[in-house]
Each structure stands twice: as C-alpha cells, then as structure tokens.
N, C-alpha and C. Protein backbone atom coordinates (compact mmCIF):
# COMPACT_ATOMS: atom_id res chain seq x y z
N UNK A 1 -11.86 -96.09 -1.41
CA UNK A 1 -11.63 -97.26 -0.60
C UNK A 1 -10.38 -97.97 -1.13
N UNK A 2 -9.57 -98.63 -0.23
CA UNK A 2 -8.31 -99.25 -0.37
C UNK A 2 -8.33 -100.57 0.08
N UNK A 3 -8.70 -101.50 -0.99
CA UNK A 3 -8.76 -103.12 -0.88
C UNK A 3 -7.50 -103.50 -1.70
N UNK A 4 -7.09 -105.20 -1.41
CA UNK A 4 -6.40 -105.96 -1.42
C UNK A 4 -5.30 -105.98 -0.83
N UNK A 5 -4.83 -107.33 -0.67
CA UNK A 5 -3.54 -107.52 -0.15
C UNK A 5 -4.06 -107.94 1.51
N UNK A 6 -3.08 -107.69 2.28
CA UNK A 6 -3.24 -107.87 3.60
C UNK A 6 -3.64 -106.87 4.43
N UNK A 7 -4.50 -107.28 5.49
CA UNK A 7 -4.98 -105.66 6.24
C UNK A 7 -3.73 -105.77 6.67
N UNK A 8 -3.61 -106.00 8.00
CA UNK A 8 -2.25 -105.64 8.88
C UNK A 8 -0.79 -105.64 7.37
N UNK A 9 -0.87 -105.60 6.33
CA UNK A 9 0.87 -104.89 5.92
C UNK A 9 0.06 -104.01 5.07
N UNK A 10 -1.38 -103.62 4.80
CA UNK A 10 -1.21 -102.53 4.36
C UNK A 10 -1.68 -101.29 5.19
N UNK A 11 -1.93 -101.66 6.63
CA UNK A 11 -1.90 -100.78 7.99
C UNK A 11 -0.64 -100.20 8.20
N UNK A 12 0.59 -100.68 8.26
CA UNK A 12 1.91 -100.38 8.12
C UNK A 12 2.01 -98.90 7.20
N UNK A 13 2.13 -99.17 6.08
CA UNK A 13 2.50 -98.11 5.50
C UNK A 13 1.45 -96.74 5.30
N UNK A 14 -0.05 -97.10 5.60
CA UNK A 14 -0.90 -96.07 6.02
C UNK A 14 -0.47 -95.22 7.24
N UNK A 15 -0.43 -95.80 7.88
CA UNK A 15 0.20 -95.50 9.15
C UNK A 15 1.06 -94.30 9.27
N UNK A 16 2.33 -95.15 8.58
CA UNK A 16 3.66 -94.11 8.43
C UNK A 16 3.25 -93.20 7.64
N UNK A 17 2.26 -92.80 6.17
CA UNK A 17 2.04 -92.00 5.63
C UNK A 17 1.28 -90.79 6.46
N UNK A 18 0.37 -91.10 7.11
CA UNK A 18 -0.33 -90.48 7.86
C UNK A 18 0.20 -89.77 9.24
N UNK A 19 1.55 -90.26 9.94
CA UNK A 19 2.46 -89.38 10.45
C UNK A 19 3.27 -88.68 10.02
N UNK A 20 3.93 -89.02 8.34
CA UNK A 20 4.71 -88.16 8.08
C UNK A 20 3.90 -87.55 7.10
N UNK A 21 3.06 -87.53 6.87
CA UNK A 21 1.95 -85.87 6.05
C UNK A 21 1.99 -85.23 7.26
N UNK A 22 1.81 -85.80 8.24
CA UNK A 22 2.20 -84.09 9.66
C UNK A 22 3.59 -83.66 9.84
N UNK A 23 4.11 -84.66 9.90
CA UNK A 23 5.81 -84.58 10.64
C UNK A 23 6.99 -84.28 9.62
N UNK A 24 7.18 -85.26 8.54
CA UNK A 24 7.99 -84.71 7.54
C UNK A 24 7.93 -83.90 6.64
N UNK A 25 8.34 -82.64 6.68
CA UNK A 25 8.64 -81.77 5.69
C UNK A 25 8.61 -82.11 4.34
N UNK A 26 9.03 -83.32 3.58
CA UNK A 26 9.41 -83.60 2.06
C UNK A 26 7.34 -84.12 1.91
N UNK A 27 7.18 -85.09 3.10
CA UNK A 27 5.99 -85.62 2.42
C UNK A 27 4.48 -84.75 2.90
N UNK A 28 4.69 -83.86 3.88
CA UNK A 28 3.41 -83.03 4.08
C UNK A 28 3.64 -81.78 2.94
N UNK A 29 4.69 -81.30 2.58
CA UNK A 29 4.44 -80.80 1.44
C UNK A 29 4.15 -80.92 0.42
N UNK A 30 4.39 -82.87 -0.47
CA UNK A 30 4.09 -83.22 -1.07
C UNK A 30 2.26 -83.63 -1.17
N UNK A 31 2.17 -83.93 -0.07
CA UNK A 31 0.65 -84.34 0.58
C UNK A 31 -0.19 -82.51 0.28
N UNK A 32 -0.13 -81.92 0.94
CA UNK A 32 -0.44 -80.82 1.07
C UNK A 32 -0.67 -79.89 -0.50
N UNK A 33 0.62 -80.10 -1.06
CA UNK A 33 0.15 -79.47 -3.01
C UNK A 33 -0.68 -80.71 -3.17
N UNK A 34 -1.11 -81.60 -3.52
CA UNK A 34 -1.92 -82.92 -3.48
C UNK A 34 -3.35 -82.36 -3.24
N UNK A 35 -3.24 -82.09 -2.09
CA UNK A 35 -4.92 -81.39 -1.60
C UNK A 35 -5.16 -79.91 -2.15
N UNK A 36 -3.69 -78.98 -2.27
CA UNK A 36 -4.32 -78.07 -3.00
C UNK A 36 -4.64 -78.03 -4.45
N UNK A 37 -4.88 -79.06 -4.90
CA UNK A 37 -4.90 -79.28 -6.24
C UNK A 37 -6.33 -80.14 -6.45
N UNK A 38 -7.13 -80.06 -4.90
CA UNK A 38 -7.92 -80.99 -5.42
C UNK A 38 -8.41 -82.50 -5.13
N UNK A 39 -6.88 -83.14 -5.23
CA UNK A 39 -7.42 -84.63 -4.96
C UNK A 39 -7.81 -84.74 -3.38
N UNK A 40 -8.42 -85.43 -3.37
CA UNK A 40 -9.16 -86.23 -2.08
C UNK A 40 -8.48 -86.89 -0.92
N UNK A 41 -8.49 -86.56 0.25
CA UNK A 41 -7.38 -86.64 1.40
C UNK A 41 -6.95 -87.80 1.09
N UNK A 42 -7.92 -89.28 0.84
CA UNK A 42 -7.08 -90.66 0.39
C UNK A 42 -6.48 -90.70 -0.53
N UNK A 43 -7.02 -90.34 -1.58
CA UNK A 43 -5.79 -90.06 -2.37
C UNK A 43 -4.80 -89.53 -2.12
N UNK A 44 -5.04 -88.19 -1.88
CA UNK A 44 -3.39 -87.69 -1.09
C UNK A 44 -2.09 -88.73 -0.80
N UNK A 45 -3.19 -89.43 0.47
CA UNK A 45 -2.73 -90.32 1.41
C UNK A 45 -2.21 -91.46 0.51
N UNK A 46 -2.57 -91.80 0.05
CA UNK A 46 -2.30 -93.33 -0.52
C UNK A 46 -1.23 -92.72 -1.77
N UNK A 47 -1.00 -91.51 -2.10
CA UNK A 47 0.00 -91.08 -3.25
C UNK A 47 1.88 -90.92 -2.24
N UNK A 48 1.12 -90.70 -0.67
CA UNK A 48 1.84 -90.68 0.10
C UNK A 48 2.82 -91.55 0.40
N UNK A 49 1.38 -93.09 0.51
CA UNK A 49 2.27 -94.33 0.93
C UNK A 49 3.38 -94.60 0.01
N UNK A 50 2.58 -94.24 -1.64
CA UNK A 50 3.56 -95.24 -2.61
C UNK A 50 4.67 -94.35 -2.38
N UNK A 51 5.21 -92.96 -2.55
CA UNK A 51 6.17 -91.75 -2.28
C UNK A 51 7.16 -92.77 -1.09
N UNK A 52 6.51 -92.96 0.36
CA UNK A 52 7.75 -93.79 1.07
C UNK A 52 8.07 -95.03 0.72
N UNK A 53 7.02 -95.48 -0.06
CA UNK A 53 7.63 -96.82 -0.22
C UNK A 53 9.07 -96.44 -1.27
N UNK A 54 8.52 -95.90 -2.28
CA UNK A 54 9.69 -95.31 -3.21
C UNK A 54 11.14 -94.96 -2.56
N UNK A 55 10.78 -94.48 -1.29
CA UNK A 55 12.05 -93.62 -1.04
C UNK A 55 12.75 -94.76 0.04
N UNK A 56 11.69 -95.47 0.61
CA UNK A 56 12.30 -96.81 1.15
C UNK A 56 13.45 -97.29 0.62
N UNK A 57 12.79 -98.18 -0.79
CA UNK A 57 13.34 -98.74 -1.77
C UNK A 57 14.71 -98.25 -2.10
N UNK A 58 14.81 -97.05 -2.41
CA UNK A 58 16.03 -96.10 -3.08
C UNK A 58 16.90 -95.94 -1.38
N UNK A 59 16.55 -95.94 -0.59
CA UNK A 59 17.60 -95.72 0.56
C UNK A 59 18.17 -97.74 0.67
N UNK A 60 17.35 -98.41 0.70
CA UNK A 60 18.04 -99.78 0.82
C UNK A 60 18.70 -100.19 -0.65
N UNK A 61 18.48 -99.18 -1.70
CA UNK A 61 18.78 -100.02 -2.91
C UNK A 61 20.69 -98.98 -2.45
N UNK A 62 20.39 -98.10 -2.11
CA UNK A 62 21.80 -97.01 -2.08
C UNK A 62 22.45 -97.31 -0.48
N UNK A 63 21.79 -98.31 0.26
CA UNK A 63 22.44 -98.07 1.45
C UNK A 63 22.59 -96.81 2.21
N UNK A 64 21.56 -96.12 2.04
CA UNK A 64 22.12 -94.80 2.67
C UNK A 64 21.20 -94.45 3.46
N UNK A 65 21.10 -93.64 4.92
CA UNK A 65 20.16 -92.96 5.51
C UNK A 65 19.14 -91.92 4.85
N UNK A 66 18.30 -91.64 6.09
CA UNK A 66 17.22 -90.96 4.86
C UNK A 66 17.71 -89.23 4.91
N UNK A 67 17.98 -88.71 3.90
CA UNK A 67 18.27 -87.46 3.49
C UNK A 67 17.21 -86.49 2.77
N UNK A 68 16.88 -85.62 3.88
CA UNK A 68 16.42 -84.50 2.56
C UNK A 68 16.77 -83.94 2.19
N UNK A 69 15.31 -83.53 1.37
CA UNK A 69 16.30 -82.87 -0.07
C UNK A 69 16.96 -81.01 0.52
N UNK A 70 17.73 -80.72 0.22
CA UNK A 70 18.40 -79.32 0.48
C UNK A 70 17.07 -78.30 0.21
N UNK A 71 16.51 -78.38 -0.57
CA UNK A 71 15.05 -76.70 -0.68
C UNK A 71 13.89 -77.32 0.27
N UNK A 72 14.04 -78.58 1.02
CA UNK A 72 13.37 -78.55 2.16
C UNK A 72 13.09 -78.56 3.32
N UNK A 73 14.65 -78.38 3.60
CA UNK A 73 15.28 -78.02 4.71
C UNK A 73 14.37 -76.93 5.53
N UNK A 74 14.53 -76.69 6.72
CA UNK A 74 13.96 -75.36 7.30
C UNK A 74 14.94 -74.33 7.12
C-alpha cells in the first residue's frame, strides 16, 4: 500500500508509470527485470514512478528533451 502526501499528485505519477511500463521501452524493461526478479507488481510500479521522476528532474535540470538511451532503441 502507498500512503501519504496527496491523493490526486500522487495519482499523477502512478498513472504515467503505469503507461509507460507498457509503452516505453527504457521503463517496461526496467519494470519487467523488476518482476523477473521477484518484486511485487507495486513495487515494480512505484520503483517506476521514482525512475520518471528521476529522469524528469535530469531533463529540466539539463534542459533537454527526453532521450533514450542508444541499447534501447529498437
């Protein structure tokens, strides 16, 4: 279970985690070794959120669009 803080801002980034474990390549693979290893889909999930928040952070701290990484390319 995932308490504190605010429901609606921590709906936000569940959210986005939970489309991009399907959609993005960098974080459903990251999500995906996660589960094959074991941990528990929320966990997964919530290792997910902090992962975009991270990469949030580092694209507004660098000004830069979001880039993946080159070995995850298709």
């Amino acid at each position: 279970m995932i308490f504190g803080g605010r429901a609606g801002v921590r709906a936000v980034p569940y959210m986005a985690a939970v489309t991009a474990s399907r959609c993005n390549p960098v974080i459903k693979a990251f999500y995906q070794r996660l589960r094959a290893a074991g941990k528990p889909a929320k966990v997964a999930l919530t290792a997910c959120m902090r992962k975009l928040l991270t990469i949030l952070n580092a694209m507004l701290k660098a000004k830069t669009p979001w880039q993946p990484l080159a070995e995850c390319r298709p």
